[in-house]
C-alpha atoms as a PDB file:
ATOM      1  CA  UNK A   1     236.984  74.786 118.015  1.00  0.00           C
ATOM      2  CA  UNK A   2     236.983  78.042 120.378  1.00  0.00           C
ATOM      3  CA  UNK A   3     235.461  77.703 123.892  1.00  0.00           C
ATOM      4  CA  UNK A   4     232.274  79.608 124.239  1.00  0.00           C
ATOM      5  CA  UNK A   5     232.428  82.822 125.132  1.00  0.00           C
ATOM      6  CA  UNK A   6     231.253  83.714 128.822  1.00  0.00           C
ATOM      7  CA  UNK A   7     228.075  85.382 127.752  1.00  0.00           C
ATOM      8  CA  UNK A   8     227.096  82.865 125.889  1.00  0.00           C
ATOM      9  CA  UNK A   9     227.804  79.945 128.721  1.00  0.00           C
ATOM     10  CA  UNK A  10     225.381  82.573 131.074  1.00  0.00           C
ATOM     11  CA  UNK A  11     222.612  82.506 128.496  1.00  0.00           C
ATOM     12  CA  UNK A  12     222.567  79.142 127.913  1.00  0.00           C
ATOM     13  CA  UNK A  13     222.719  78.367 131.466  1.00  0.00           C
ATOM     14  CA  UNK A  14     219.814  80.481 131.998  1.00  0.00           C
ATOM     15  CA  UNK A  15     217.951  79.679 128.688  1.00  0.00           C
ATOM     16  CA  UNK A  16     218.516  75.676 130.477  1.00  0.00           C
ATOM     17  CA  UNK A  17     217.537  76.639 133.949  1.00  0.00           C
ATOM     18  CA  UNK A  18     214.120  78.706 132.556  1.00  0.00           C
ATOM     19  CA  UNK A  19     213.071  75.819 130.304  1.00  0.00           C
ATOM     20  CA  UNK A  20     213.958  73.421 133.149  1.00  0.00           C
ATOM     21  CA  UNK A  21     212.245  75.262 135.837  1.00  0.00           C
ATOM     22  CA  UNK A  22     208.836  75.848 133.193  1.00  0.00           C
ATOM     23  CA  UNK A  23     208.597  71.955 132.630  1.00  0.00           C
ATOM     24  CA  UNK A  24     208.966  71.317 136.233  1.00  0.00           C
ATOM     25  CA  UNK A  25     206.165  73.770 137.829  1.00  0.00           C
ATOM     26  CA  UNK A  26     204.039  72.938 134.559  1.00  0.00           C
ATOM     27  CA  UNK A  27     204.514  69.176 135.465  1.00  0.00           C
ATOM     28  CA  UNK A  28     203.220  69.728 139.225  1.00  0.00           C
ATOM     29  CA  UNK A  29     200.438  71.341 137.677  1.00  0.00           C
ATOM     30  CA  UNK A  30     199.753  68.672 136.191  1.00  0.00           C
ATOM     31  CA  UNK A  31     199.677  66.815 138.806  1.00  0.00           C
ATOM     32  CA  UNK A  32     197.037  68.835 140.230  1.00  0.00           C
ATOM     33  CA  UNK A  33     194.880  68.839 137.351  1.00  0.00           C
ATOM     34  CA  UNK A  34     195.585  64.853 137.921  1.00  0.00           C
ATOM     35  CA  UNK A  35     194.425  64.541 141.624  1.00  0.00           C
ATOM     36  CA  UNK A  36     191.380  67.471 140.977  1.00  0.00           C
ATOM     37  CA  UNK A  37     189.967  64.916 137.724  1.00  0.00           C
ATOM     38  CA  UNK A  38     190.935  61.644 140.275  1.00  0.00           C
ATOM     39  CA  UNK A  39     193.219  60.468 137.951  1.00  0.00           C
ATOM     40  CA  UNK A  40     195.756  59.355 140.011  1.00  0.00           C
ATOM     41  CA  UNK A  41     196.985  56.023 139.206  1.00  0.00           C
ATOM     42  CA  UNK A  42     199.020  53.624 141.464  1.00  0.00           C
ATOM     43  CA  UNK A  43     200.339  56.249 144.031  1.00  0.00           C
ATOM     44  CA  UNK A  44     200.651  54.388 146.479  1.00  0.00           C
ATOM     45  CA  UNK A  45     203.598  52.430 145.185  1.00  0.00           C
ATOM     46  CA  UNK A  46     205.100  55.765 144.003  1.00  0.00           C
ATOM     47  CA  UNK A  47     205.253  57.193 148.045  1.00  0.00           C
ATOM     48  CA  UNK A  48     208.016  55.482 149.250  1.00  0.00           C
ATOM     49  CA  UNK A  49     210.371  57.396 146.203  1.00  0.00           C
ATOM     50  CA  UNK A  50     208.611  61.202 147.042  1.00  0.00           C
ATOM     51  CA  UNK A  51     209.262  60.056 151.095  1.00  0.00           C
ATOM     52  CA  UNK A  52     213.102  59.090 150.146  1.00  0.00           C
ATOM     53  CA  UNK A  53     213.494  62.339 147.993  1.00  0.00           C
ATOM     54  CA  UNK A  54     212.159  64.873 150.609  1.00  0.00           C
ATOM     55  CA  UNK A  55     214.459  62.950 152.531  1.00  0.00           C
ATOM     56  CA  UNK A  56     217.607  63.725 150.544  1.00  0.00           C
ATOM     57  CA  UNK A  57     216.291  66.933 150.391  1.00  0.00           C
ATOM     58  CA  UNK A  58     216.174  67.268 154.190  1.00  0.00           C
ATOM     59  CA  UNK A  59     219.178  66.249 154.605  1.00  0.00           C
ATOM     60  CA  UNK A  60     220.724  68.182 151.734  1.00  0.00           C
ATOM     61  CA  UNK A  61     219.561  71.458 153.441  1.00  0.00           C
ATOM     62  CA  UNK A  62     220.795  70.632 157.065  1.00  0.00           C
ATOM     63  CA  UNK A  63     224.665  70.447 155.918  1.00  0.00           C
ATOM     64  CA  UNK A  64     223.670  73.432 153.608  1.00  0.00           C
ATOM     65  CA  UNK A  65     222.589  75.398 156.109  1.00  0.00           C
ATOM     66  CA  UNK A  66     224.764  73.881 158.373  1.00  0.00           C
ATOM     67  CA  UNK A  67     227.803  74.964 156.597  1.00  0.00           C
ATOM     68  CA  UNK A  68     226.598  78.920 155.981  1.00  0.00           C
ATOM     69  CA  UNK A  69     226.786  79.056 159.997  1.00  0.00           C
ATOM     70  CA  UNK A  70     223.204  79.644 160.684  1.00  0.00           C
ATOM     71  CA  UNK A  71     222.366  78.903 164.444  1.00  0.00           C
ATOM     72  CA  UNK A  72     220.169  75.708 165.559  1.00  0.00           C
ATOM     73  CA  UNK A  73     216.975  77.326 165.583  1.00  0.00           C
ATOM     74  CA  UNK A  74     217.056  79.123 161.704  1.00  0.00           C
ATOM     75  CA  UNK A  75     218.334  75.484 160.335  1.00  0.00           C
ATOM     76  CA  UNK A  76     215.739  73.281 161.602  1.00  0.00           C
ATOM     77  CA  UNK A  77     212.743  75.726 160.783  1.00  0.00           C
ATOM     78  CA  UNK A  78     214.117  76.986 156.865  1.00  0.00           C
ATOM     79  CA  UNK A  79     215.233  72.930 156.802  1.00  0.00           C
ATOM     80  CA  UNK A  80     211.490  71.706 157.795  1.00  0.00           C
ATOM     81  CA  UNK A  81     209.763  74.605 155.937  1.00  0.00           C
ATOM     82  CA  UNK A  82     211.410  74.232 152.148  1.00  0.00           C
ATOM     83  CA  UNK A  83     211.432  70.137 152.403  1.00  0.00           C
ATOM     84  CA  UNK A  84     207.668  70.322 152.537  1.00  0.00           C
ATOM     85  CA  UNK A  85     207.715  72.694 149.937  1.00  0.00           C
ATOM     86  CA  UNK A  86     210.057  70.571 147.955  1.00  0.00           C
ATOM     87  CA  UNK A  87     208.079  67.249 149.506  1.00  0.00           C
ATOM     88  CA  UNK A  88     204.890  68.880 147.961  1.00  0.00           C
ATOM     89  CA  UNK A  89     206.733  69.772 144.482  1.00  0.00           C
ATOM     90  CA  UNK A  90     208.090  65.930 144.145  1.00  0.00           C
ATOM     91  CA  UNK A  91     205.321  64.777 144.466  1.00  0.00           C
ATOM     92  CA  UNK A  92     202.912  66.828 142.098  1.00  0.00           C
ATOM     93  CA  UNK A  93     205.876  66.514 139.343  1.00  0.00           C
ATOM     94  CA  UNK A  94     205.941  62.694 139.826  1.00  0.00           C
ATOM     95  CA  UNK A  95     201.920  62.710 139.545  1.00  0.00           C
ATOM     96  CA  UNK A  96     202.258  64.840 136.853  1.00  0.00           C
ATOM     97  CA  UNK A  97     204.610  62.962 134.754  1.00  0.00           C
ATOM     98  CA  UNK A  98     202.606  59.909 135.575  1.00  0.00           C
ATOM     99  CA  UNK A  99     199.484  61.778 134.175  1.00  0.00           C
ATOM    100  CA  UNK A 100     201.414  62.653 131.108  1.00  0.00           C
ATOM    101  CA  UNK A 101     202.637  59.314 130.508  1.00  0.00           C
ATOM    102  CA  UNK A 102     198.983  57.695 131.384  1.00  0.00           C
ATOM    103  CA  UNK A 103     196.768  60.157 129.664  1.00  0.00           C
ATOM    104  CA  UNK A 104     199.321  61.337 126.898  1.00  0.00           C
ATOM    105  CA  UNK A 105     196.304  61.786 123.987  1.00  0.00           C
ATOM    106  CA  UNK A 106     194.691  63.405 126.391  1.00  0.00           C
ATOM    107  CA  UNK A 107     196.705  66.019 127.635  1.00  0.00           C
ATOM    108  CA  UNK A 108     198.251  66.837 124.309  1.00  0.00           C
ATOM    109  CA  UNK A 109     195.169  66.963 122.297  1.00  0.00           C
ATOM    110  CA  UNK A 110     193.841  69.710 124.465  1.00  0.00           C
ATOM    111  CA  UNK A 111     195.304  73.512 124.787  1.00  0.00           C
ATOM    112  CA  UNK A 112     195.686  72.677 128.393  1.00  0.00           C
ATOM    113  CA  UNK A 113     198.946  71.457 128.466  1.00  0.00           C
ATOM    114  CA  UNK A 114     200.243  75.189 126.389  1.00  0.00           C
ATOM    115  CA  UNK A 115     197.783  76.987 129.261  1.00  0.00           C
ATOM    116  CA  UNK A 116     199.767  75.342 131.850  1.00  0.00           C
ATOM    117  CA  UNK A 117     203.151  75.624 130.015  1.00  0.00           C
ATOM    118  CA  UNK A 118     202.271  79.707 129.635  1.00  0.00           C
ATOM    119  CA  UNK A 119     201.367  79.084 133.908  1.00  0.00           C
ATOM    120  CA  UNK A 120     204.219  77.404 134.333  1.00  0.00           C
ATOM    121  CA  UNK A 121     207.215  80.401 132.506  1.00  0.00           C
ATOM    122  CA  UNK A 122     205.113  82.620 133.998  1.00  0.00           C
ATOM    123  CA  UNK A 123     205.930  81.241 137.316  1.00  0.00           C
ATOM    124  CA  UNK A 124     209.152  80.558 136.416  1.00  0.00           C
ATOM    125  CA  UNK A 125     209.622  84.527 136.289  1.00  0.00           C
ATOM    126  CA  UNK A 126     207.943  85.091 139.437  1.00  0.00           C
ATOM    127  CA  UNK A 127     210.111  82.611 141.705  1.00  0.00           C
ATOM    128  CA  UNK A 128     213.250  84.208 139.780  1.00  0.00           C
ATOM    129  CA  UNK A 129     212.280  87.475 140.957  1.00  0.00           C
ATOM    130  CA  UNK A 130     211.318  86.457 143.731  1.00  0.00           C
ATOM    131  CA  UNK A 131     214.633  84.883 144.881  1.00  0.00           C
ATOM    132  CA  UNK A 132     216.141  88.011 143.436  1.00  0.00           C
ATOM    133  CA  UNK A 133     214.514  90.350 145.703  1.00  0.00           C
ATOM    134  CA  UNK A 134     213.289  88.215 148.982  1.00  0.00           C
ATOM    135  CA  UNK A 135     215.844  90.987 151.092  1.00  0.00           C
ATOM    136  CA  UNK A 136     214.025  93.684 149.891  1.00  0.00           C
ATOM    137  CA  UNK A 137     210.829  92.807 151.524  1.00  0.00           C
ATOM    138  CA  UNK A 138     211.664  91.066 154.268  1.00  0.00           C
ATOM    139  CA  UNK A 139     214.074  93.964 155.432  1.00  0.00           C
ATOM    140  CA  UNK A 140     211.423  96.242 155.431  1.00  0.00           C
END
């Protein structure tokens, strides 16, 4: 059997990282439709995991950053800035997955898990761009 051709490694790579990314941010969404219907269940047990995870992710970013060369002052703010963002995502995708898992009839035998799946490609494209283009804007 032939290896697969680079093109094809690219696209699956990026057919992997879209569907990935989609479940994710339409996971943390539901997570907020979770907390907005206060149908949160036991998350106060679940903390201590999000706190430990925004913690590897704190610390993940300061040798990341850390090893790019970026002075003191840039580390510690883009370090403290995306682990809340990250904090934040943890912990809507855990409540989220919870909700799914808890309220599985429910969630399925609605149309609002395909509204927030179409949400969540949609913002899938955005954040791709996004990344993509950041330097454009913030260069002027």
């Amino acid at each position: 059997m032939e290896a697969p051709s680079v093109p094809s490694l690219v696209r699956q790579r990026a057919v992997a990282l879209v569907v990935g990314s989609t479940v994710l941010v339409t996971l943390a969404l539901l997570g907020i439709v979770a907390i907005l219907r206060g149908q949160v269940v036991g998350q106060g047990g679940r903390l201590p995991i999000y706190l430990f995870g925004s913690s590897v992710v704190f610390v993940a970013l300061v040798f990341t950053f850390e090893r790019r060369g970026f002075d003191g002052r840039r580390i510690i703010t883009s370090t403290l800035g995306l682990t809340l963002v990250g904090g934040t995502l943890l912990f809507l995708v855990g409540e989220g997955t919870v909700y799914v898992l808890t309220y599985y009839e429910e969630v399925f035998s609605t149309q609002l898990v395909l509204y927030l799946l179409s949400i969540g490609l949609v913002w899938t494209g955005i954040v791709y761009w996004g990344l993509s283009h950041w330097r454009e804007f913030v260069s002027g």
